[in-house]
C-alpha atoms as a PDB file:
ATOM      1  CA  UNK A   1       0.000   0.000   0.000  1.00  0.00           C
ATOM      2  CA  UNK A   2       1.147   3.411  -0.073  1.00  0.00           C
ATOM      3  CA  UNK A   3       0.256   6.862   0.759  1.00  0.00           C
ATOM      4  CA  UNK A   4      -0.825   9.216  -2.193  1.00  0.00           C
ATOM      5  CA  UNK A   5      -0.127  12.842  -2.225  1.00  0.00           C
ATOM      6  CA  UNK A   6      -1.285  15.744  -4.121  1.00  0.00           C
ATOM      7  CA  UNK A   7       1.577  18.186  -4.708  1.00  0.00           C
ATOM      8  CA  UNK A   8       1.620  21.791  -6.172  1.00  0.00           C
ATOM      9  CA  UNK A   9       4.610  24.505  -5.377  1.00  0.00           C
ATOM     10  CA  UNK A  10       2.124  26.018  -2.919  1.00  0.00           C
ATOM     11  CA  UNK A  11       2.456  26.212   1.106  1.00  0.00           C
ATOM     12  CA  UNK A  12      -0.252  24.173   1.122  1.00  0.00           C
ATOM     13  CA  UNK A  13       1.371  21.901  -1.360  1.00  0.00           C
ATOM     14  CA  UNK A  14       4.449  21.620   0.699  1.00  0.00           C
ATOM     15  CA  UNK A  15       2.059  20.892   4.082  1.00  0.00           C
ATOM     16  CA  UNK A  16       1.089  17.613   2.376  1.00  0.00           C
ATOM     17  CA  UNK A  17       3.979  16.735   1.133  1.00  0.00           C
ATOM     18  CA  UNK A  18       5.719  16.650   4.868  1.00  0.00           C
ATOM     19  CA  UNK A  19       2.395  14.558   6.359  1.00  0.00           C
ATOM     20  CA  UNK A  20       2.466  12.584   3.821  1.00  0.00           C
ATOM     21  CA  UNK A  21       6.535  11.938   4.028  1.00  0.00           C
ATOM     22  CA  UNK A  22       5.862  11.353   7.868  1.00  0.00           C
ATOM     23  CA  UNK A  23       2.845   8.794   6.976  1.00  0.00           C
ATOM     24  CA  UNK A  24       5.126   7.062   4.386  1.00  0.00           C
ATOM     25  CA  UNK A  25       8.097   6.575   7.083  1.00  0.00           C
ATOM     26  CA  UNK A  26       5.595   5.822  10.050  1.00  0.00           C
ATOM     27  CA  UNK A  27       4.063   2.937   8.017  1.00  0.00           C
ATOM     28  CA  UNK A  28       7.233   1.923   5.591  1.00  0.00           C
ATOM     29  CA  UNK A  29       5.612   3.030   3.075  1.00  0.00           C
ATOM     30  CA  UNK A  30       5.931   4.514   0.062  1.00  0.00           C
ATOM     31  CA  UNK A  31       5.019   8.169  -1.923  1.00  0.00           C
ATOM     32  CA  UNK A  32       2.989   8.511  -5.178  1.00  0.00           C
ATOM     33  CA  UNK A  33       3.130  12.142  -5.404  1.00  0.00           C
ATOM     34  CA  UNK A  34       0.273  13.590  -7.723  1.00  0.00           C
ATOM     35  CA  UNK A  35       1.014  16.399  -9.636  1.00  0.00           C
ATOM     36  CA  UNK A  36      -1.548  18.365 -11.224  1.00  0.00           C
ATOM     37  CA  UNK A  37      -1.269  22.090 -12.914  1.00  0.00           C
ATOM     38  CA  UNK A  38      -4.883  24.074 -11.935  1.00  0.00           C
ATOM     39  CA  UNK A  39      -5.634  25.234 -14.848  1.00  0.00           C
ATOM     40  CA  UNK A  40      -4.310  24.976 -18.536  1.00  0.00           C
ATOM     41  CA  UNK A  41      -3.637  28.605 -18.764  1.00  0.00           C
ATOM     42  CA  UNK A  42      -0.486  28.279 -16.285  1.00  0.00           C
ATOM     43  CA  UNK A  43       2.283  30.612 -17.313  1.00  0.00           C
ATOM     44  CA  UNK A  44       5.996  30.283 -18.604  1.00  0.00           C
ATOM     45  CA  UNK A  45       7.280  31.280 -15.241  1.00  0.00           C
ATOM     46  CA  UNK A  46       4.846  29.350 -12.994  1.00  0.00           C
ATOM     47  CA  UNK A  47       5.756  26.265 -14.669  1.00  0.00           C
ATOM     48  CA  UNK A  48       9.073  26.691 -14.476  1.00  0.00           C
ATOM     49  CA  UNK A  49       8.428  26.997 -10.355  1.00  0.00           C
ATOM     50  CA  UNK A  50       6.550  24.359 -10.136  1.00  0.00           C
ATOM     51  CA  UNK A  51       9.358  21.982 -11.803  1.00  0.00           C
ATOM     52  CA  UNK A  52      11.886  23.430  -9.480  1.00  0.00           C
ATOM     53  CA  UNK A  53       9.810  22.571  -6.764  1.00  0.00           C
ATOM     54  CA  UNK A  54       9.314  19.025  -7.904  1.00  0.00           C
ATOM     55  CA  UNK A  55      13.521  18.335  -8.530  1.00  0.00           C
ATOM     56  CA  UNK A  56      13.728  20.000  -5.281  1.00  0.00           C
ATOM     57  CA  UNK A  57      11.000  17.219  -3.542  1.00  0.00           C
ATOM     58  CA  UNK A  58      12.502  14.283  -5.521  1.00  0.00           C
ATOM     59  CA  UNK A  59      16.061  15.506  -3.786  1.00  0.00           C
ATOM     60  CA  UNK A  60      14.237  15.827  -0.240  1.00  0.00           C
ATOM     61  CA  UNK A  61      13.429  12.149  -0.453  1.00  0.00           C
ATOM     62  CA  UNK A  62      16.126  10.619  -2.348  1.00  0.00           C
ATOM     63  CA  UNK A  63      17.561  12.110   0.884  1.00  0.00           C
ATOM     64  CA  UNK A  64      15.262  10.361   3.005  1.00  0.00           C
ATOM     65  CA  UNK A  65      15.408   6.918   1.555  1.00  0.00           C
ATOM     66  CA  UNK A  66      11.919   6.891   1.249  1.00  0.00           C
ATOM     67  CA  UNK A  67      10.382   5.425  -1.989  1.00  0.00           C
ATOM     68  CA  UNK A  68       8.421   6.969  -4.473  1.00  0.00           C
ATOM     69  CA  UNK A  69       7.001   7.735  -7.915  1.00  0.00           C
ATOM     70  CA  UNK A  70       5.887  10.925  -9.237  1.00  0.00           C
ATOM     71  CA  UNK A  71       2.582  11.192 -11.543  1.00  0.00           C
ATOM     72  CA  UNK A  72       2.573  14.323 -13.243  1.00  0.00           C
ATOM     73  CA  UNK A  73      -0.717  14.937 -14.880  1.00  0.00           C
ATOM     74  CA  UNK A  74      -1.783  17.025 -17.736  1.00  0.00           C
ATOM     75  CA  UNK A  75      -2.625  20.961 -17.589  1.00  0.00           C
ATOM     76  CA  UNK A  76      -6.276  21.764 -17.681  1.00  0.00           C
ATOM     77  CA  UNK A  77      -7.237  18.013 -15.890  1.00  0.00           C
ATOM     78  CA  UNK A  78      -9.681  17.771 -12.688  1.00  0.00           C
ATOM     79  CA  UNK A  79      -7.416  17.810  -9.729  1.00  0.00           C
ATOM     80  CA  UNK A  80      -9.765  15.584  -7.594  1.00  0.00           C
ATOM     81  CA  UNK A  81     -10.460  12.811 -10.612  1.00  0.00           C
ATOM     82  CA  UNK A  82      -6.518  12.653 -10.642  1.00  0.00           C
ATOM     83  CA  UNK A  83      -5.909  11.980  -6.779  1.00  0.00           C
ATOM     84  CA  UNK A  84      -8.922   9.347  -6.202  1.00  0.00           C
ATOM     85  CA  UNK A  85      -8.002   7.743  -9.705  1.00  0.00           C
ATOM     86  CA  UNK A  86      -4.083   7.439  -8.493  1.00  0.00           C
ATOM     87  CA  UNK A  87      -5.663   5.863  -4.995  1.00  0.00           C
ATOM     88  CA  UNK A  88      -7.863   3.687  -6.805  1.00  0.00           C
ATOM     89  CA  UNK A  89      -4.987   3.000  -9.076  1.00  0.00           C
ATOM     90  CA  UNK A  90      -2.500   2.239  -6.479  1.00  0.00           C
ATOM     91  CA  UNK A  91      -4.307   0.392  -3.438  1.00  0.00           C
ATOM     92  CA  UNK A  92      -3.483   3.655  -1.428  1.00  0.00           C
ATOM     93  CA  UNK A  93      -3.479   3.282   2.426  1.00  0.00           C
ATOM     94  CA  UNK A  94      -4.210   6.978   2.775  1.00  0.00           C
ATOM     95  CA  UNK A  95      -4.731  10.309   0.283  1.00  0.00           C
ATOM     96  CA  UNK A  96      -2.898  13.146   2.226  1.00  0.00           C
ATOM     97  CA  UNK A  97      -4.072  17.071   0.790  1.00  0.00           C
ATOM     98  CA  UNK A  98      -3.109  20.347   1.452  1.00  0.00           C
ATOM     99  CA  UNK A  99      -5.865  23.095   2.230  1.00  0.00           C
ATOM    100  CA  UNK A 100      -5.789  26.614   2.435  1.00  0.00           C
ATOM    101  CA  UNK A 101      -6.724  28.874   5.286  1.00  0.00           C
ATOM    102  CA  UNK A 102     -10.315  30.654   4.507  1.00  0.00           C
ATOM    103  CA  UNK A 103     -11.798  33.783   6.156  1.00  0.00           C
ATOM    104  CA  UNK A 104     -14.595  32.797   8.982  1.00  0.00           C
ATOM    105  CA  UNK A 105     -17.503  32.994   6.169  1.00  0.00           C
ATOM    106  CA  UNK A 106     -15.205  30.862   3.592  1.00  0.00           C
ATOM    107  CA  UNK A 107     -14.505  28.570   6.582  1.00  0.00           C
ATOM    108  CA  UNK A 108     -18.593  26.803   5.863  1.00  0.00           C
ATOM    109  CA  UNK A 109     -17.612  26.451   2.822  1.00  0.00           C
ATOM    110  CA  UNK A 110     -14.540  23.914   1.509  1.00  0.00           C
ATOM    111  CA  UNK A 111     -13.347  23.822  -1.669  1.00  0.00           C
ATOM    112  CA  UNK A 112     -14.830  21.833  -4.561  1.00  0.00           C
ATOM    113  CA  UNK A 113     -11.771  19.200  -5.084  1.00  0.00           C
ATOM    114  CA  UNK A 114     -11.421  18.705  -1.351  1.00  0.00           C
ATOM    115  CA  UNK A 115     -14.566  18.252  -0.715  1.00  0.00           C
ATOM    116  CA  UNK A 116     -14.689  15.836  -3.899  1.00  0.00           C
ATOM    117  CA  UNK A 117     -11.470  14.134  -2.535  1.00  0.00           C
ATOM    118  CA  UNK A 118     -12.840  13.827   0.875  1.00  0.00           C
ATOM    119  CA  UNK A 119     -16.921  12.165  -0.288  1.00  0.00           C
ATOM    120  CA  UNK A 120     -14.982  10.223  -3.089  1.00  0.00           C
ATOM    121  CA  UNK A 121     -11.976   8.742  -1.861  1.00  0.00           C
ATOM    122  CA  UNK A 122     -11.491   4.823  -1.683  1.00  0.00           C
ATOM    123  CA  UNK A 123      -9.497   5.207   1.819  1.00  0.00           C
ATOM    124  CA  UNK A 124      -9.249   7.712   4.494  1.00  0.00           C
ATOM    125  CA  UNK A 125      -7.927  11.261   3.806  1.00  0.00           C
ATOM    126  CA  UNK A 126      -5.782  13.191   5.882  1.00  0.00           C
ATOM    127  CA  UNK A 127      -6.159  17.212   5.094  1.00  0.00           C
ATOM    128  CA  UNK A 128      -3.500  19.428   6.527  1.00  0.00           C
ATOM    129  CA  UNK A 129      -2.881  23.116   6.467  1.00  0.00           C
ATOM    130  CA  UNK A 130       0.573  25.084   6.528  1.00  0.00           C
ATOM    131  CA  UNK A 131       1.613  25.802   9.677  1.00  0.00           C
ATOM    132  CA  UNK A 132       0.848  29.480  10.007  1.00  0.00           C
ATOM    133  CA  UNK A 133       0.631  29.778  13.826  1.00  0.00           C
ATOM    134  CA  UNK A 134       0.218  26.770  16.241  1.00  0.00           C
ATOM    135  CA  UNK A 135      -3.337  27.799  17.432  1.00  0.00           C
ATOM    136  CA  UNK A 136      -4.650  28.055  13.255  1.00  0.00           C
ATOM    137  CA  UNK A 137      -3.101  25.143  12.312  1.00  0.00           C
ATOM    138  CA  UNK A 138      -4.372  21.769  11.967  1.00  0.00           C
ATOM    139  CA  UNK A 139      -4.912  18.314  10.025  1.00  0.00           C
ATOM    140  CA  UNK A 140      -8.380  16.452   9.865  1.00  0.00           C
ATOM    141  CA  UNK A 141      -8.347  12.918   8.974  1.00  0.00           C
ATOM    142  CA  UNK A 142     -11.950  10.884   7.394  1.00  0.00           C
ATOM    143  CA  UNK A 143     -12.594   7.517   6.968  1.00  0.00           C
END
C-alpha cells in the first residue's frame, strides 16, 4: 500500500507533502506524489516553479530513503479525478491534501476538489494546512 499525495509549489502543497513523508516513514511506506497544474492557462514562469519545486521534492526524499514515484498529470485536468483515480490506481493506504486557510464565512464552505477528494476517496484522507501559527493550524483525517 502506499500513501498518495497531491503536490503543487504552494504552502499548502508543501504541508502535504511533509504529512504525507511522515505517513510514508511511520508505516514503511511509500510516496505517489500527484502532480496536477490548476488550470491549462499556467504561465511560462509558474511552470518553471513548479518543476523546481518538484527536482527539489525528488532531492528531499532521495535524501530520506523513502520510496516513491511521481505522476505528473496534464494541464487543464480535474485535480480531484486525478488523486482518487491514483488511490484507486495504487491500493493507497491513505490520500494526504493540502488546504488553504479561509476567512470565517469561507470557513462553511470547503473547496470543490477537497470536498470531492474527501466524499470520493477509496481510503481515508488526511487534510493538513501550513503551519501558520500553532493555534490556526491543523490536520483532519476521514474515513
Amino acid at each position: 500500500m502506499t500513501i498518495v499525495v497531491g503536490f503543487l509549489a504552494t504552502p499548502e502543497g508543501r504541508a502535504a507533502l511533509d504529512a504525507a513523508a511522515a505517513e510514508a516513514e511511520r508505516r514503511s511506506t511509500g510516496l505517489l506524489l500527484v502532480v496536477s497544474d490548476r488550470g491549462a492557462g499556467a504561465s511560462p514562469e509558474a511552470s518553471a516553479e513548479q518543476s523546481r519545486a518538484l527536482d527539489a521534492v525528488r532531492a528531499e526524499l532521495d535524501g530520506r530513503g523513502l520510496p516513491y514515484d511521481v505522476r505528473e498529470m496534464p494541464q487543464g485536468r480535474d485535480v480531484a479525478e486525478d488523486l482518487i483515480g491514483a488511490a484507486e490506481g495504487s491500493d493507497a493506504a491513505l490520500i494526504v491534501i493540502g488546504l488553504r486557510r479561509r476567512s470565517p464565512v469561507g470557513k462553511l464552505i470547503l473547496g470543490v476538489n477537497a470536498q470531492r477528494i474527501l466524499l470520493d476517496a477509496p481510503c481515508p484522507v488526511l487534510a493538513v494546512k501550513p503551519r501558520g501559527n500553532e493555534a490556526s493550524s491543523g490536520a483532519v483525517v476521514t474515513q
